[in-house]
Protein backbone atom coordinates (compact mmCIF):
# COMPACT_ATOMS: atom_id res chain seq x y z
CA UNK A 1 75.34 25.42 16.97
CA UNK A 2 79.03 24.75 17.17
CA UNK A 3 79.05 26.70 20.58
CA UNK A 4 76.29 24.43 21.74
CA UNK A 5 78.25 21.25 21.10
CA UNK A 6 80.98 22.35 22.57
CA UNK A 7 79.83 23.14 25.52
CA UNK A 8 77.98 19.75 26.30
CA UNK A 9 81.48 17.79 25.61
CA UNK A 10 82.91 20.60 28.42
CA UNK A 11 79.78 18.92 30.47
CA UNK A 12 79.96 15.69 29.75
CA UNK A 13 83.81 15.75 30.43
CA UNK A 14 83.28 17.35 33.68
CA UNK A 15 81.12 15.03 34.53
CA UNK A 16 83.08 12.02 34.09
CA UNK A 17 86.11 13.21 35.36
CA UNK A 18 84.38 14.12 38.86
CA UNK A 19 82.85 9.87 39.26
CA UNK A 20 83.98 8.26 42.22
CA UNK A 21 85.43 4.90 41.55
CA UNK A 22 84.05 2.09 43.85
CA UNK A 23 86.48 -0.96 44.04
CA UNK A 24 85.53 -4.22 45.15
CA UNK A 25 86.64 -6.09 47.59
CA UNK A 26 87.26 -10.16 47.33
CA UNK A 27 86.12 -10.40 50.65
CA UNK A 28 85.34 -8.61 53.73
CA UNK A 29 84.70 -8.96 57.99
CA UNK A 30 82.38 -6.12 59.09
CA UNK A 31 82.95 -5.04 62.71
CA UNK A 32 79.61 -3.77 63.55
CA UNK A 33 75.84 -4.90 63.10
CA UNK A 34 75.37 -2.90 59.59
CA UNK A 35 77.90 -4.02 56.26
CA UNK A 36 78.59 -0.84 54.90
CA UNK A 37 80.00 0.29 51.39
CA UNK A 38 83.57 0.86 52.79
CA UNK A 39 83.32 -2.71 54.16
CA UNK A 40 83.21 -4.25 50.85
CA UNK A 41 84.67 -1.69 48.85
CA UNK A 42 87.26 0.81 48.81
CA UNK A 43 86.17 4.25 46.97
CA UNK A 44 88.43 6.38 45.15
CA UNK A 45 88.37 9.78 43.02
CA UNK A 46 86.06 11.28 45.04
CA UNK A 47 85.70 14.70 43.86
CA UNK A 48 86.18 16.09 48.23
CA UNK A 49 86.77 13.77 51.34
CA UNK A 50 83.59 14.50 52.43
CA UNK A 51 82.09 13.02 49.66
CA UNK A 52 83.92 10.29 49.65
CA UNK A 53 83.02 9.66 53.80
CA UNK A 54 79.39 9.61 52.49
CA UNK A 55 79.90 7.04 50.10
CA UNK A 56 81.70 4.61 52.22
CA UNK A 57 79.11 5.27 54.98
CA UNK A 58 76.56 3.95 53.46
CA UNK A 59 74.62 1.52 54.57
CA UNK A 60 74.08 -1.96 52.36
CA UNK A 61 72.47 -5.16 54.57
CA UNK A 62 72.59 -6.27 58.08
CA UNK A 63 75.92 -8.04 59.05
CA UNK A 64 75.50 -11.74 58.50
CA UNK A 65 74.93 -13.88 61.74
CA UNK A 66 77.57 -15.27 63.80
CA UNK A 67 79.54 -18.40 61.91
CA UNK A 68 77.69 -17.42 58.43
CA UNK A 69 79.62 -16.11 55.24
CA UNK A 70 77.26 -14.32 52.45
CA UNK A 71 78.04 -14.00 49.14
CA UNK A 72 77.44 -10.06 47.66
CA UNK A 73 77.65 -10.17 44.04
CA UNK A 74 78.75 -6.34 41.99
CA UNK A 75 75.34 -6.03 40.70
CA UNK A 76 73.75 -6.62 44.13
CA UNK A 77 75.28 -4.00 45.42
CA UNK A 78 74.78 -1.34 42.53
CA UNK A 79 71.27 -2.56 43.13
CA UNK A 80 71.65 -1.64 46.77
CA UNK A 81 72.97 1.71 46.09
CA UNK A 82 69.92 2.28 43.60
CA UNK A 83 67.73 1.41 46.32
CA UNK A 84 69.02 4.28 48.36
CA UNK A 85 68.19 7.10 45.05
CA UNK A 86 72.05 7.11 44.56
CA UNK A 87 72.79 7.86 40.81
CA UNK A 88 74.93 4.96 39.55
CA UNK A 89 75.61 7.17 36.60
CA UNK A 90 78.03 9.41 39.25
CA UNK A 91 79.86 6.19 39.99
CA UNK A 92 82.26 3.47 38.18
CA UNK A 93 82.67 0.14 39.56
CA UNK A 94 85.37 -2.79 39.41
CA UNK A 95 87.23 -5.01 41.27
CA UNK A 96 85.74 -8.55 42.15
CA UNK A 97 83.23 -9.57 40.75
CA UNK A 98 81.70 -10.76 44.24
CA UNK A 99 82.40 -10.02 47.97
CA UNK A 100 82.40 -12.54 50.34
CA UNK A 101 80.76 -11.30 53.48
CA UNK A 102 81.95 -12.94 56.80
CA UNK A 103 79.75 -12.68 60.45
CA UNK A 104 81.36 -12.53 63.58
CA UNK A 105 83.76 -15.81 63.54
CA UNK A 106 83.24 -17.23 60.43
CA UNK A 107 86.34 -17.21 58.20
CA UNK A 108 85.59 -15.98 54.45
CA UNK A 109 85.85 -18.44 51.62
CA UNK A 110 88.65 -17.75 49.19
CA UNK A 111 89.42 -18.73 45.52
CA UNK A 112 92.44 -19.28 44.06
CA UNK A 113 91.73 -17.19 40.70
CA UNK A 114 88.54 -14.64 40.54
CA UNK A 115 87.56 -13.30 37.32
CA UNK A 116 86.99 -9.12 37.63
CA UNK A 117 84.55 -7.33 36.07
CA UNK A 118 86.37 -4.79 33.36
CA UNK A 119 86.78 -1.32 34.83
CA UNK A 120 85.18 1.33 32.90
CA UNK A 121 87.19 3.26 30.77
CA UNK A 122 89.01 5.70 32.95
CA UNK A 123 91.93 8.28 32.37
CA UNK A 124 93.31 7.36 35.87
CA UNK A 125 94.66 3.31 36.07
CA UNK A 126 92.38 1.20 37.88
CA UNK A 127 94.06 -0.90 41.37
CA UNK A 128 93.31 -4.30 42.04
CA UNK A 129 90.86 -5.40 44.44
CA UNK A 130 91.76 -5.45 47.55
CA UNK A 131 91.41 -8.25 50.10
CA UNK A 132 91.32 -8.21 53.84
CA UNK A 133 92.94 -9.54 56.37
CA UNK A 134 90.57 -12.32 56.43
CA UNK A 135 91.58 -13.26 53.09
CA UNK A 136 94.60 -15.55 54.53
CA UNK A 137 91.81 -18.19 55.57
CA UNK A 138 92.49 -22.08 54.42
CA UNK A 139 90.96 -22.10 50.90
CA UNK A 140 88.05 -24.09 50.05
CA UNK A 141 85.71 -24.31 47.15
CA UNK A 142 82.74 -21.85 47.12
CA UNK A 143 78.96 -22.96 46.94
CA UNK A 144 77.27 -22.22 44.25
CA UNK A 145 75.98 -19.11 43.90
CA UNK A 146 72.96 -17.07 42.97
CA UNK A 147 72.49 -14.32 44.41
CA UNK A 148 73.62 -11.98 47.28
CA UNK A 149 71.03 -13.67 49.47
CA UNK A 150 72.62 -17.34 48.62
CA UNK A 151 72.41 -19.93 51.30
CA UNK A 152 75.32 -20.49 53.53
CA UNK A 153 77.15 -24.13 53.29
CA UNK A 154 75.01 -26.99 55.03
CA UNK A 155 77.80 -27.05 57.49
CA UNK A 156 77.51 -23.51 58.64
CA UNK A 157 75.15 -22.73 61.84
CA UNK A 158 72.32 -21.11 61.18
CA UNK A 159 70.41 -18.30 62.95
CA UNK A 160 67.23 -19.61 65.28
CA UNK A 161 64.73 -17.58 65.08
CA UNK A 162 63.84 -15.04 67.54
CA UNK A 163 60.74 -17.17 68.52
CA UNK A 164 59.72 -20.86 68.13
CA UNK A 165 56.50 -21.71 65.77
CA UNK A 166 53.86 -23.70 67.38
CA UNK A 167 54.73 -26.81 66.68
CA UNK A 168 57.57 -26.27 67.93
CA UNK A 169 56.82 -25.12 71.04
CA UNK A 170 54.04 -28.35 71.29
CA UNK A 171 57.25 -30.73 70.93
CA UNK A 172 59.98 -28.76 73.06
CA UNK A 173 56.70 -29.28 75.73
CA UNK A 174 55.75 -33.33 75.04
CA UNK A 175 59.44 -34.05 75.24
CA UNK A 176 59.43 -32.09 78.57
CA UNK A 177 56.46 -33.87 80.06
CA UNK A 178 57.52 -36.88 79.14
CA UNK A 179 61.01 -36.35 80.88
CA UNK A 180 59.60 -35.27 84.22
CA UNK A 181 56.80 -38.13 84.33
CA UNK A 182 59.91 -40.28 84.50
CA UNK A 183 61.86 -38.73 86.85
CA UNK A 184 58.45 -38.57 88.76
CA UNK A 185 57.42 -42.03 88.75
CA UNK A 186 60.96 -43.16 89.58
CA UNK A 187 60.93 -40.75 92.39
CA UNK A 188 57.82 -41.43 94.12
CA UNK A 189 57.76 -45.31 92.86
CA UNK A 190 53.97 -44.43 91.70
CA UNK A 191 53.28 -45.45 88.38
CA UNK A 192 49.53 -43.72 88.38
CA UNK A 193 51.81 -40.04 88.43
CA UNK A 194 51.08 -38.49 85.33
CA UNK A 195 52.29 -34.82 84.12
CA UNK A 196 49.46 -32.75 82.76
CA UNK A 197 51.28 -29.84 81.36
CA UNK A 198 54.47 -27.77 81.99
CA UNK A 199 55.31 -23.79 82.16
CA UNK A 200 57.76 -22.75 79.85
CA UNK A 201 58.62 -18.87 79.14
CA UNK A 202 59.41 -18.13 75.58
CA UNK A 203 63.03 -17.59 76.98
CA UNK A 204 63.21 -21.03 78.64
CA UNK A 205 61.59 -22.87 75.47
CA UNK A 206 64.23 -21.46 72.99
CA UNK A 207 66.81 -22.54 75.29
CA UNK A 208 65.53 -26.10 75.50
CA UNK A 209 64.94 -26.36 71.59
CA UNK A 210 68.77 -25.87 71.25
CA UNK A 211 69.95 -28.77 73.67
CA UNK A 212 72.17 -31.11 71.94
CA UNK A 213 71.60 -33.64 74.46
CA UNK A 214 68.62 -35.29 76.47
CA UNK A 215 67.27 -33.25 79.69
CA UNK A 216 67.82 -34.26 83.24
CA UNK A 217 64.76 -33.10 85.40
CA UNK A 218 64.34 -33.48 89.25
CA UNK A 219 61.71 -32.27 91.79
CA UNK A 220 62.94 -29.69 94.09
CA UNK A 221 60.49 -29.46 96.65
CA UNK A 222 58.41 -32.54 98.37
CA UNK A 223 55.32 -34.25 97.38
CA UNK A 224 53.32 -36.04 99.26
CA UNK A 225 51.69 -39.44 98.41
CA UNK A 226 48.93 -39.41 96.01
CA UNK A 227 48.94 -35.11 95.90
CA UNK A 228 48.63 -33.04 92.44
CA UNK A 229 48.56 -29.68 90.98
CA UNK A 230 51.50 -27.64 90.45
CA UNK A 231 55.09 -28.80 91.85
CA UNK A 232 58.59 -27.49 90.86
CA UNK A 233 61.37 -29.41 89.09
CA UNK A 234 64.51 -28.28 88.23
CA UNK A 235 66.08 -29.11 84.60
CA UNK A 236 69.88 -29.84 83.43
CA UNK A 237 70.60 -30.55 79.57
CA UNK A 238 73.58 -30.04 77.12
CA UNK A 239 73.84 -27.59 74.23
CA UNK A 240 76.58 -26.27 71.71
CA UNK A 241 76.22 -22.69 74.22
CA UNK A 242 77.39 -24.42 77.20
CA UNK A 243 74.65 -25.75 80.39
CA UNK A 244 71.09 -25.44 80.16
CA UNK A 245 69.71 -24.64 83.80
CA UNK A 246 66.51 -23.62 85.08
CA UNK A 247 63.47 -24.48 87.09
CA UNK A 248 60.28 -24.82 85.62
CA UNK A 249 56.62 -26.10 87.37
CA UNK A 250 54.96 -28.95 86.32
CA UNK A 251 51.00 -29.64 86.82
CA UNK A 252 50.68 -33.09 88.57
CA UNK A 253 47.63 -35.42 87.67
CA UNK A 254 47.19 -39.53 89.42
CA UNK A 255 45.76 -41.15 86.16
CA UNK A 256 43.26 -44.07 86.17
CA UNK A 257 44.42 -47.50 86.71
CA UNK A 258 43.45 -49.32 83.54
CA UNK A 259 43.52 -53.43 82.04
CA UNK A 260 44.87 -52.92 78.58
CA UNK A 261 45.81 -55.33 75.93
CA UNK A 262 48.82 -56.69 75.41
CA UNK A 263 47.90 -57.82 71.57
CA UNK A 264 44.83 -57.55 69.75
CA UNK A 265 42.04 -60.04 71.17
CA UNK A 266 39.27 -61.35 68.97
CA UNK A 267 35.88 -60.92 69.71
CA UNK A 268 34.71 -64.22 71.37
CA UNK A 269 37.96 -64.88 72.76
CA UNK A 270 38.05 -65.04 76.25
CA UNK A 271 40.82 -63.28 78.35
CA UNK A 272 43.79 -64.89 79.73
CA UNK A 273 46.99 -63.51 81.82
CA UNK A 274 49.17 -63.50 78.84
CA UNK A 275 46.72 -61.30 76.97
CA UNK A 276 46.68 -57.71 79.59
CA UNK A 277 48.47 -56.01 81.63
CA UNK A 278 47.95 -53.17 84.59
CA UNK A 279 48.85 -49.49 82.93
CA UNK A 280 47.52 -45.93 83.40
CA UNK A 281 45.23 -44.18 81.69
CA UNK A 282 45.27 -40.12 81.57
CA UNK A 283 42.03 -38.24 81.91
CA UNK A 284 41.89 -37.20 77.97
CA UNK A 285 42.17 -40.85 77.17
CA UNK A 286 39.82 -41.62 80.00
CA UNK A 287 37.05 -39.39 78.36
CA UNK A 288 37.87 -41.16 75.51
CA UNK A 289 37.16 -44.56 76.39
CA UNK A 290 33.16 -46.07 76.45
CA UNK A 291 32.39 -47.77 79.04
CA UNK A 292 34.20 -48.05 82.65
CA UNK A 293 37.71 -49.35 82.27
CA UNK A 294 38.70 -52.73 84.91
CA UNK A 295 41.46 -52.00 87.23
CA UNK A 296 41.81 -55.03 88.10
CA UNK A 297 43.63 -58.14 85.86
CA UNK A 298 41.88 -60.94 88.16
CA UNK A 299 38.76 -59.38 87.13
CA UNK A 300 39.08 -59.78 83.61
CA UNK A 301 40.95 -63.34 82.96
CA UNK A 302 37.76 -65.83 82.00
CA UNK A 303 35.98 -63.05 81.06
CA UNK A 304 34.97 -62.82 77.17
CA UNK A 305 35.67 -60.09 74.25
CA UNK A 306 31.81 -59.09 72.96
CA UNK A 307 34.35 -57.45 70.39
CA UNK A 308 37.35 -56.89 68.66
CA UNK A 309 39.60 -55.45 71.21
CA UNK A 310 42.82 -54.10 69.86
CA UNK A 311 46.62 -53.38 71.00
CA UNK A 312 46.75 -51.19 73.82
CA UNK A 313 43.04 -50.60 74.29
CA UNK A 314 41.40 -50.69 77.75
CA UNK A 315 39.25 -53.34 78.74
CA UNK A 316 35.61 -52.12 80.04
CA UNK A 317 32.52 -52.76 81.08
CA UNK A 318 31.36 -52.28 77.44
CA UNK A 319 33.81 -54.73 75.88
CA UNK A 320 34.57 -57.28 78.07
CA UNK A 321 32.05 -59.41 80.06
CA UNK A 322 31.30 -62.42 81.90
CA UNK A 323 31.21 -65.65 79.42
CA UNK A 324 27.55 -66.72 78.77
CA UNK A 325 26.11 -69.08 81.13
CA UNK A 326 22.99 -70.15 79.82
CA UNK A 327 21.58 -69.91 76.29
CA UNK A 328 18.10 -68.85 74.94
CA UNK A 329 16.12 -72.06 75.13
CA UNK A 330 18.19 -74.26 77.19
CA UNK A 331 16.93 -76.05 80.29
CA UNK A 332 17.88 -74.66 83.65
CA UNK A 333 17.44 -75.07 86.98
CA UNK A 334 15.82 -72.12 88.95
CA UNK A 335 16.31 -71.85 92.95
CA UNK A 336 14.08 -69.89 94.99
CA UNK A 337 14.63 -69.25 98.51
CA UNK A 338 12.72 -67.17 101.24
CA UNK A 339 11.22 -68.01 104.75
CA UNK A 340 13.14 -70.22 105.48
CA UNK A 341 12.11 -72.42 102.33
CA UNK A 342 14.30 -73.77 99.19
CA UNK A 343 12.34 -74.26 95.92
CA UNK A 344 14.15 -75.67 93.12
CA UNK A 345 12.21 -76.00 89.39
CA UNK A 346 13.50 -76.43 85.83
CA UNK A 347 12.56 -74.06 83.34
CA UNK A 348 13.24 -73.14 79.57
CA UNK A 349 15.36 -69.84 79.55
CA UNK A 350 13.37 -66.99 77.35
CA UNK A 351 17.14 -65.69 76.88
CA UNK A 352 20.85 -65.54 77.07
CA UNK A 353 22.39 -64.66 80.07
CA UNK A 354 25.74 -63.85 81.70
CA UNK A 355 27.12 -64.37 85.31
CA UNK A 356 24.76 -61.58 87.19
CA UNK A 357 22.53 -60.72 84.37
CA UNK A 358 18.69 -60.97 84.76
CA UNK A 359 16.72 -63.20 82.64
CA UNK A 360 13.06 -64.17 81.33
CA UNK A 361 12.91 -68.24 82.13
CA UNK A 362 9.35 -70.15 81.48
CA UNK A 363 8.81 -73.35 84.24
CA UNK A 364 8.12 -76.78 82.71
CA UNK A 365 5.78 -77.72 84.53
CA UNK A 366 3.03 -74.78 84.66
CA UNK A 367 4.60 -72.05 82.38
CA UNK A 368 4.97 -69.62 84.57
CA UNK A 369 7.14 -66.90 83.38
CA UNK A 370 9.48 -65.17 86.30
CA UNK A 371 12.89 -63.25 86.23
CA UNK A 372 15.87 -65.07 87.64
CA UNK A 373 19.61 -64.10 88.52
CA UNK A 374 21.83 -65.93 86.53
CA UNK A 375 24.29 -67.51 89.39
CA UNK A 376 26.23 -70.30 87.18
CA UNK A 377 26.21 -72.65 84.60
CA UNK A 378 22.66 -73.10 83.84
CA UNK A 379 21.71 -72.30 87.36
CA UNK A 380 19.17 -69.16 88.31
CA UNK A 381 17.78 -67.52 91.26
CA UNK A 382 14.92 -66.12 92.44
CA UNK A 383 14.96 -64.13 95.87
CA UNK A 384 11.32 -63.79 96.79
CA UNK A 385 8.76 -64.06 99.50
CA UNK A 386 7.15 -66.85 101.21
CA UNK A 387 3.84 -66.03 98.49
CA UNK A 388 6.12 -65.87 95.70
CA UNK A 389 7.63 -68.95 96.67
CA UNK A 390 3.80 -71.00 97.13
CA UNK A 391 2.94 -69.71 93.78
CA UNK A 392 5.78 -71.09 91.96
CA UNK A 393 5.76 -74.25 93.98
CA UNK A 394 2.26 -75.44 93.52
């Protein structure tokens, strides 16, 4: 039994003796793509160099992006190791307590006191951590932290994404078409020029989501008057990376000419100068619209709202009309010509009627019921033949 015993304490002793000691670095600049344990540690005790150039090999995380500085706490990276089937058991760990982890250009963040974890108990003396080069940035306060995967400072760039999400992509585009509408109407002096949609790689759209700066966009090949479909234009904007420059094509559409309000106009109101103006519509708001929009302003002053028409809404055959020139039941005069002969009656009319409609009207004098043109103010005609004309004139 006493054999036994002591030959387990011979094991156990061995054992020890033979961990590696992993040190911890305060902070650390990894010159490659991958941090690895040498980066942010510096091992010792090693039973052979060989395994000691297989510990510091080993890979931990991805190096953080350019301009960011991570924060790797002790237990992260024991985790790390774990990850990997590495037996923490063959290891003892000290130093800092946490390694700041620096991407290409960013300057570490340094403390003026860090508290260190107690080293295990060791028969060989334990060195301090050691920091790197880096260490001799200006000092500034740390974030807080709370884990290895912490946030960088709001004031550090971030990473973009490899790709954009849709929405995106949908804005990088509307700010796009918007840009080269302008630059097309004020190059062609045609208001009716609309931009229908643009062709963006995935290349060209990341490097437009990054400008710092509103684009400058041109056409680069002639138009004619009036033509459409796909035309070229060439793009200039700022960013943080230096010049954004490339030429992209643009599908060309001539939208509707369209009477719009101004300000919302009541139904019954009738339409003056001050409440329209001339504008474009685009086919999607085109389809959108009942009725057949006026593209003309003379058309529509005098005429009246049959609704509520609001802000920015076209005016239409649907929604404004021709004021009401005679009233159900009112007493008009009805005007037949034909062959040469003028017939003029009065008549009660059956209905209302606007400038052009066609209405039921009832003669005083023998009830005859006919269909007349409304022509004006209480005034009808009737276009007919020299029979139609005897009948209603006897």
């Amino acid at each position: 039994m006493l054999r036994f015993v002591f030959l387990a304490l011979i094991a156990f002793a061995s054992g020890f003796a033979s961990a590696a000691d992993v040190l911890l670095r305060e902070s650390a600049a990894p010159g490659g793509t991958i941090v690895r344990l040498s980066d942010v540690a510096q091992v010792t005790n090693a039973a052979n160099d060989a395994e000691r150039a297989a510990l510091e090999a080993l890979p931990l995380m991805p190096t953080p992006a350019p301009g960011v500085v991570q924060h790797v706490r002790a237990q992260a990276v024991r985790e790390l190791l774990r990850a990997q089937g590495f037996d923490l058991a063959e290891l003892r760990f000290g130093g800092a307590i946490r390694v700041e982890v620096a991407g290409p250009g960013a300057a570490p963040i340094t403390r003026d006191a860090v508290a260190h974890e107690s080293a295990p108990r060791s028969t060989t003396p334990q060195p301090a951590a050691l920091p790197t080069a880096a260490a001799a940035a200006p000092r500034t306060a740390p974030p807080s932290i709370t884990s290895f995967r912490a946030a960088a400072p709001a004031a550090t760039p971030r990473r973009r994404p490899a790709t954009l999400t849709y929405s995106e992509r949908r804005r990088v585009e509307a700010d796009l078409v918007r840009a080269t509408e302008e630059s097309l109407r004020g190059a062609t002096g045609d208001e009716l020029y609309g931009v229908d949609a643009v062709e963006l790689t995935d290349s060209e759209a990341m490097r437009l989501a990054e400008a710092t700066g509103l684009a400058s966009v041109s056409l680069v090949e002639p138009i004619e008057p009036g033509e459409q479909g796909p035309k070229r234009f060439g793009l200039s904007a700022p960013s943080a990376a230096g010049p954004i420059e490339f030429v992209f094509t643009a599908r060309l559409v001539r939208h509707t000419p369209a009477v719009v309000a101004v300000r919302p106009i009541a139904r019954g109101e009738l339409v003056t100068a001050s409440h329209v103006r001339l504008t474009a519509l685009s086919p999607e708001e085109g389809a959108r619209t009942r009725g057949v929009p006026h593209s003309d302003v003379d058309t529509v002053i005098g005429r009246e709202a049959v609704q509520n028409i609001s802000e920015s809404s076209a005016l239409t055959t649907t929604n404004c009309l021709p004021v009401k020139m005679v009233m159900r039941g009112e007493v008009v005069t009805v005007l037949t010509t034909g062959g040469g002969i003028r017939v003029q009656r009065l008549a009660k009319a059956k209905q209302d009627g606007r400038h052009g409609d066609v209405i039921a009207v009832e003669t005083l004098d023998s009830k005859d019921q006919i269909e007349a043109r409304v022509v004006g103010q209480r005034r009808l005609a009737v276009l007919g033949s020299g029979a139609a004309i005897g009948g209603i004139a006897r």
